[in-house]
Structure formats: C-alpha cells, structure tokens
Protein backbone atom coordinates (compact mmCIF):
# COMPACT_ATOMS: atom_id res chain seq x y z
CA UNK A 1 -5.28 11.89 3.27
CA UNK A 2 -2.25 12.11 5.18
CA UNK A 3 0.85 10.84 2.72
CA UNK A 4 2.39 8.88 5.53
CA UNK A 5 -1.22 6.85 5.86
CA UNK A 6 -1.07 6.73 2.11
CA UNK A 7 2.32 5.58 2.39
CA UNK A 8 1.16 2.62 4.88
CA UNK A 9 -1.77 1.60 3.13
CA UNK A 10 0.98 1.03 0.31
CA UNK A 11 2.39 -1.44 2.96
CA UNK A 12 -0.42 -2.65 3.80
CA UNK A 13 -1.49 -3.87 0.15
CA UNK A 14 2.04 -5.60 -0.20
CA UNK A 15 1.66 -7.67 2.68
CA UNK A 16 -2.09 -8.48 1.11
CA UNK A 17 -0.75 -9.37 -2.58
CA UNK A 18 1.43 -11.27 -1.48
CA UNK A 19 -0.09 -13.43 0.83
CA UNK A 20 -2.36 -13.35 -2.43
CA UNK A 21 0.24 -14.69 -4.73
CA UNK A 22 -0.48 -17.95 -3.32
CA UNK A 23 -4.37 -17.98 -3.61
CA UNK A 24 -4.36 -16.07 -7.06
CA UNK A 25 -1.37 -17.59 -8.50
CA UNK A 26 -0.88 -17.71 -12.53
CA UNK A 27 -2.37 -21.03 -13.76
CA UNK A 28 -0.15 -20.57 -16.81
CA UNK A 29 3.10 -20.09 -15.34
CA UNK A 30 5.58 -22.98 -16.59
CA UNK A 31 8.90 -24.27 -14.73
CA UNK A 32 11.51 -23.28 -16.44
CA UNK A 33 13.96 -26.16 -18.10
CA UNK A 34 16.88 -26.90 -16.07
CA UNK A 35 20.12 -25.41 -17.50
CA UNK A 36 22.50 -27.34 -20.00
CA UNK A 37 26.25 -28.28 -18.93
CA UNK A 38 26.99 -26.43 -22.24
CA UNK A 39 24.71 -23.22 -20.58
CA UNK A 40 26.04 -23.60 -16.97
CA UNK A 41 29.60 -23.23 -18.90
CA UNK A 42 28.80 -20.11 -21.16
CA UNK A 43 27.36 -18.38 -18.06
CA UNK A 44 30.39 -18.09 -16.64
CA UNK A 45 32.16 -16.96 -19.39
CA UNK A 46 30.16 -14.10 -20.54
CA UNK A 47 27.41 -12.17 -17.43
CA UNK A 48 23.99 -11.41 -18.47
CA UNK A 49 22.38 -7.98 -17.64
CA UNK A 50 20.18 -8.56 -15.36
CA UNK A 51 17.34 -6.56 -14.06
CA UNK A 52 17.74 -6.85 -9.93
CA UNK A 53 14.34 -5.53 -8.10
CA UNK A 54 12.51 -6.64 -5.18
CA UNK A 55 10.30 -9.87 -5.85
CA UNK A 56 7.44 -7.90 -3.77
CA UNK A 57 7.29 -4.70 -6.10
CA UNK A 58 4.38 -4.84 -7.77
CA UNK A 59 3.39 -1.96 -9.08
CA UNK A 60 1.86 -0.28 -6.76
CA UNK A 61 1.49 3.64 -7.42
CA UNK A 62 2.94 6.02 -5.24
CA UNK A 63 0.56 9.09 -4.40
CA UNK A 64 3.14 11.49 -4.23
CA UNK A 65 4.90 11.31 -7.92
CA UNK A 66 2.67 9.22 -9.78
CA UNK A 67 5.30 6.23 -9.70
CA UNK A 68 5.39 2.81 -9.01
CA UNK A 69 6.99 1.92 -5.35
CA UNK A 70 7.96 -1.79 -3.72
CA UNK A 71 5.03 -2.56 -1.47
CA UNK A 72 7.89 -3.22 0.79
CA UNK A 73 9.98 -0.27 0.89
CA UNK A 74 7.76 2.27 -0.01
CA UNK A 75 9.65 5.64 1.73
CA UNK A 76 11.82 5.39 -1.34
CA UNK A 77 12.25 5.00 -5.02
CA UNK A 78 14.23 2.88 -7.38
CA UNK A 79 14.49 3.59 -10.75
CA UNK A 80 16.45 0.87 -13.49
CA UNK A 81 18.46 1.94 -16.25
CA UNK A 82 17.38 0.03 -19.19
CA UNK A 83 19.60 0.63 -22.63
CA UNK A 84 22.09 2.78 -22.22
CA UNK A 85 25.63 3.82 -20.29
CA UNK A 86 25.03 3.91 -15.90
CA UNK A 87 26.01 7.98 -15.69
CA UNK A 88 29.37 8.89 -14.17
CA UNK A 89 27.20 10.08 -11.32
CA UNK A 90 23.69 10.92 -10.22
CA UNK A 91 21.82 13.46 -8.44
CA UNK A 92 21.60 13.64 -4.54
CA UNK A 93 18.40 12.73 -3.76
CA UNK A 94 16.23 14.85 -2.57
CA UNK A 95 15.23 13.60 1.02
CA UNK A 96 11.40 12.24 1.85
CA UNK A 97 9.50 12.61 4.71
CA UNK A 98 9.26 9.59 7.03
CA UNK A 99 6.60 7.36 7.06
CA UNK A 100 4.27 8.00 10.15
CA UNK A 101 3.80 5.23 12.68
CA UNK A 102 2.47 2.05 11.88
CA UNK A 103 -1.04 1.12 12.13
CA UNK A 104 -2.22 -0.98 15.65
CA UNK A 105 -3.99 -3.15 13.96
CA UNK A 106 -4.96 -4.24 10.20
CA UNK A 107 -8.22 -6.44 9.34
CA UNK A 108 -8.62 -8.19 5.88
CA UNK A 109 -10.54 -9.97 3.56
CA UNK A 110 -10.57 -11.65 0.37
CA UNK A 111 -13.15 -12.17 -2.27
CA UNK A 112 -12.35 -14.84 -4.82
CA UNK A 113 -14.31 -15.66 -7.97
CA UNK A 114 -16.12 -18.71 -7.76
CA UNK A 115 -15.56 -21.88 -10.04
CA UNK A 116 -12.61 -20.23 -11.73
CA UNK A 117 -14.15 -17.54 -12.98
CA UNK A 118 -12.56 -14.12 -13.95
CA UNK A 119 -13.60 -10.86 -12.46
CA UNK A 120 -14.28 -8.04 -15.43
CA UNK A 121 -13.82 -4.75 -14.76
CA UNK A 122 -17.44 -4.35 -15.77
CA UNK A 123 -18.64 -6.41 -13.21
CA UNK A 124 -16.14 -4.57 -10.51
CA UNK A 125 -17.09 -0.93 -11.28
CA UNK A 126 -20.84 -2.10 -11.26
CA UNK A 127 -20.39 -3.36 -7.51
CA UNK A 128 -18.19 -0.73 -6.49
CA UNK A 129 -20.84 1.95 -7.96
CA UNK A 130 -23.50 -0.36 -6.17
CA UNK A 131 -21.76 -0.43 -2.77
CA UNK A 132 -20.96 3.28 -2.61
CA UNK A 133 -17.34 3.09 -2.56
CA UNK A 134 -14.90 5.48 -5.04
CA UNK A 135 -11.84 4.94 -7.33
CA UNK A 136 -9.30 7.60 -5.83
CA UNK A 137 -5.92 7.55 -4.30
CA UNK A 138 -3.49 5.14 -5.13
CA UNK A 139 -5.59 3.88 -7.63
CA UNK A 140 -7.67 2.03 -5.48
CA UNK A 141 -11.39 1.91 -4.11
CA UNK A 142 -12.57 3.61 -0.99
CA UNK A 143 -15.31 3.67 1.48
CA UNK A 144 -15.14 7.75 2.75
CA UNK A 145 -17.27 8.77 5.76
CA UNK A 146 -18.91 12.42 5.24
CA UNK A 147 -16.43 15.11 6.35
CA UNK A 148 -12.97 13.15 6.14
CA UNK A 149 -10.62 11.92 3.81
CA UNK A 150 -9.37 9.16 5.58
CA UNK A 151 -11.11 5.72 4.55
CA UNK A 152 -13.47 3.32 6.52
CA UNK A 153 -11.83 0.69 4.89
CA UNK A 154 -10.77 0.42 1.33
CA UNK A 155 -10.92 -2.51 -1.96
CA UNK A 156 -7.18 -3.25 -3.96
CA UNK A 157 -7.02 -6.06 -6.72
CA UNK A 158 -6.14 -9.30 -5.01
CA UNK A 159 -3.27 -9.98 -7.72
CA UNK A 160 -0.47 -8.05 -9.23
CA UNK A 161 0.08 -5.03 -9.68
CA UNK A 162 -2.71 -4.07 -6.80
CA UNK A 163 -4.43 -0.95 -8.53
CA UNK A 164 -6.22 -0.68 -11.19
CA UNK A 165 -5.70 1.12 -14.62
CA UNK A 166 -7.79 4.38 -14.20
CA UNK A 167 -8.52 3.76 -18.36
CA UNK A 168 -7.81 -0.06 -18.97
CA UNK A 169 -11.66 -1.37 -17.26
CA UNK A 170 -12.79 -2.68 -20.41
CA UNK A 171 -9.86 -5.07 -20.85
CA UNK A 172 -9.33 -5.28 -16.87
CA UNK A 173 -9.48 -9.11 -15.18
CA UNK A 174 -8.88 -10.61 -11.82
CA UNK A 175 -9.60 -13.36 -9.46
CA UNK A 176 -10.15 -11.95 -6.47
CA UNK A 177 -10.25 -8.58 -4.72
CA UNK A 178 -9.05 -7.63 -1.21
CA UNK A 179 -10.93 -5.34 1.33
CA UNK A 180 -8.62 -4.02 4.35
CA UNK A 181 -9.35 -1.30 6.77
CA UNK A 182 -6.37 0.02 9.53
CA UNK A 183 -6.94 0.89 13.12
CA UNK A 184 -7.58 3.45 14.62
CA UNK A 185 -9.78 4.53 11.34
CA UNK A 186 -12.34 7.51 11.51
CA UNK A 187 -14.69 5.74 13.27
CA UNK A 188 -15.10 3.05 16.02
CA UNK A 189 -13.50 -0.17 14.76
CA UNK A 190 -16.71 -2.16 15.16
CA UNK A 191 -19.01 0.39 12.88
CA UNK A 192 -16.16 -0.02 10.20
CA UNK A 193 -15.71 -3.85 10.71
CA UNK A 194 -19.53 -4.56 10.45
CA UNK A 195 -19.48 -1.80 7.48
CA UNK A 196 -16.66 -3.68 5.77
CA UNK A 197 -17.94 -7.31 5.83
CA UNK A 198 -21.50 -6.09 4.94
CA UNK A 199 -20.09 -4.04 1.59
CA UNK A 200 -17.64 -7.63 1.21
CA UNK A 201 -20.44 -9.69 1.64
CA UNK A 202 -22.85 -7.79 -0.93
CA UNK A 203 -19.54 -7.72 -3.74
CA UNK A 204 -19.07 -10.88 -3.28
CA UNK A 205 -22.75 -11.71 -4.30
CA UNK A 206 -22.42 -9.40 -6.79
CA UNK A 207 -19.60 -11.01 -8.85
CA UNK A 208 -20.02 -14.75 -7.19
CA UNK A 209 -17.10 -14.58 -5.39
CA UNK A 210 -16.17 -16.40 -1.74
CA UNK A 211 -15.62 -14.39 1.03
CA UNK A 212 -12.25 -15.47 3.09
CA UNK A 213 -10.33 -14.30 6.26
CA UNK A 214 -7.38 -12.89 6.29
CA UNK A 215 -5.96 -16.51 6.32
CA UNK A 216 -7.39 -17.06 2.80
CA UNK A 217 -9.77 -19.40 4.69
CA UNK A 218 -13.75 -19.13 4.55
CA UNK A 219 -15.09 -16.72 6.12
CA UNK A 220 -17.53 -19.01 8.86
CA UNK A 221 -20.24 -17.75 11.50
CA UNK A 222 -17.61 -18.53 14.08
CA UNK A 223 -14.84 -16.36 12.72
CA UNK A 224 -17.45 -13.41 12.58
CA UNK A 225 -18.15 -13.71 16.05
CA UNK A 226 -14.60 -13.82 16.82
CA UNK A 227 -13.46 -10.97 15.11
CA UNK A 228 -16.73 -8.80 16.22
CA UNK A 229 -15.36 -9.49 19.59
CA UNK A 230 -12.11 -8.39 18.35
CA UNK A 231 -13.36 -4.91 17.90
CA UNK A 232 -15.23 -4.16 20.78
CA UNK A 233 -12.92 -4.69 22.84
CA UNK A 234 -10.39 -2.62 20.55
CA UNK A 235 -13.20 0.09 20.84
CA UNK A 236 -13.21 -0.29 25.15
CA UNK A 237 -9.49 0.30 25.68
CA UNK A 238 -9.84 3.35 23.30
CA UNK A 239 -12.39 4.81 25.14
C-alpha cells in the first residue's frame, strides 16, 4: 500500500474515533473538583510542566517508523521530552513526503456491543478470522481483494488508541468497532459497499453488537437503500 493512502487512512480513523469519543465514552471518567482560592493563588506563583499534545492523538501507529502520529496531523511527528534538560538544539528534520490527495469520498460504520457489553479480543479475532479479513498495516484489520494491496474496506477499534496491540488480545476490550472503506477503492464502490455491510452485518452478529451509520444512528432499511443509491451513481460518473 501506497504510504500516502496509509497516511490518509490514518486521517480517516481520527475523524472516526473521534466522532466515537462520544458514543464510546469512558463510563468511569470523573469531573474533576473545581480549584481552591488557595490553588488558583499557588498556580501563579510557581508553573507546572505540562505535557501540551493534540486532544485528537490517539495513538495511532504510523506505518513508516513504527510510531505513534496525531490522527490529525499525520505528515509529521512530535516527540515530548519527559525528564530531563530541552537540548541547546535539535536535529533538522529530515523532510517527508506529502500526503497524496484526499479521498472523494469516505463511508462508515459502527458496531457497538449490545447491553453494555465489552468486546474481547477473543471474540474479535474469532470474527475477523470468520469474515476473512487480516491484522496488517497500521495495526488494523483488512478486507484485501486477490492481486492488490490496497483494501476493500478495512475494521479499527471504535475507541482510543484505534489499533490494536499485535500481542495484548488476551487482555484486549472495547465497545465498539468501526468499518470504513475510501473511494475510489480497488473495486466498484457498490461491490465494496454491499461487501462491507454484509462482513459488518455478520460481526455484528457475531459479538451482539448494533450496526450504526456513520451518524452513530441505526443502521435502518431506508438508510441502506439510500446509501446503495449512493454508490451507483458514484460507480456511473466513474465510468
């Protein structure tokens, strides 16, 4: 695969995690107490080190060194020095290609578990093997058509970081998985949309999850026919 696709589908699961954050937010995650006069006053005597990052960076791994990139600025790098003296000066860095045009169009869906259930990683490399799709670049599942590494349409983890942990599936969890696919894809949009809600359709039976649009909405008869629509006439202009 081309590293400036890779470098979009990057984007592309950003934008999905978090629109995510919302739908697969952390039950256990506590306001924090407001600050003290006394607090307010120290904190202006005396700065904090603070680490400063994008809120969007999850994690996600880039395919070219094996590091983790912003979902949002993902033709470049950012490193943080933790512990330790800022050196007197750094390295020029050593320019990257740029990203390749944008996809025309991006289609997604979301499976979440059902009834507050957790996804194990069990249970998602069982569909996955059960689907035909395969763990490969960035760390991610994909559906490959014979003869070309460029993906139907491919399956991230709904919530943060967005890959998965080649080694960690027997202490992996979720709640909820995202499939996307980018246009134009190796074949016709239609054949990959119908091919991407079937394999959604039979993972979310699989781990008894609900299918939803791209809105986070369920996924209705209606909405099928709407987005089937979509892609043929995608599929007549590019003809």
């Amino acid at each position: 695969m081309e590293t400036s696709t890779l470098r979009w589908i990057l984007v592309i699961i950003g934008v999905a995690i978090v629109g995510s954050i919302f739908l697969f937010g952390n039950p256990e995650k506590k306001r924090k107490p407001k600050a003290s006069r006394k607090e307010i006053k120290d904190s202006h005597e005396r700065r904090e080190p603070t680490l400063e990052g994008n809120s969007t960076d999850f994690g996600i791994r880039d395919p070219d060194t094996g590091g983790r990139v912003s979902a949002t600025d993902s033709a470049a790098q950012r490193e943080l020095d933790i512990g330790g003296e800022r050196p007197a000066s750094r390295p020029a860095r050593i320019p990257r290609k740029p990203a390749g045009p944008p996809p025309e169009k991006i289609m997604t869906l979301f499976l979440l578990a059902s009834d507050n259930r957790i996804i194990t990683g069990a249970e998602l490399l069982q569909a996955t093997i059960n689907t035909g799709m395969e763990f490969g670049d960035m760390d991610i599942f994909h559906r490959l058509p014979e003869g070309s590494d460029k993906p139907v349409f491919s399956l991230a983890n709904a919530a943060k970081p967005g890959h998965f942990e080649r080694d960690g599936w027997n202490t992996f969890e979720t709640s909820g998985v995202a499939l996307f696919m980018t246009l134009p894809g190796p074949v016709n949009a239609l054949d990959a949309w119908d091919a991407m809600l079937a394999t959604a359709r039979r993972i979310g039976g699989i781990l008894h999850a609900e299918l939803l649009d791209n809105e986070r909405s369920p996924f209705t008869r209606q909405r099928e026919a709407q987005v089937r629509e979509e892609m043929r006439n995608y599929d007549r202009q590019k003809s």
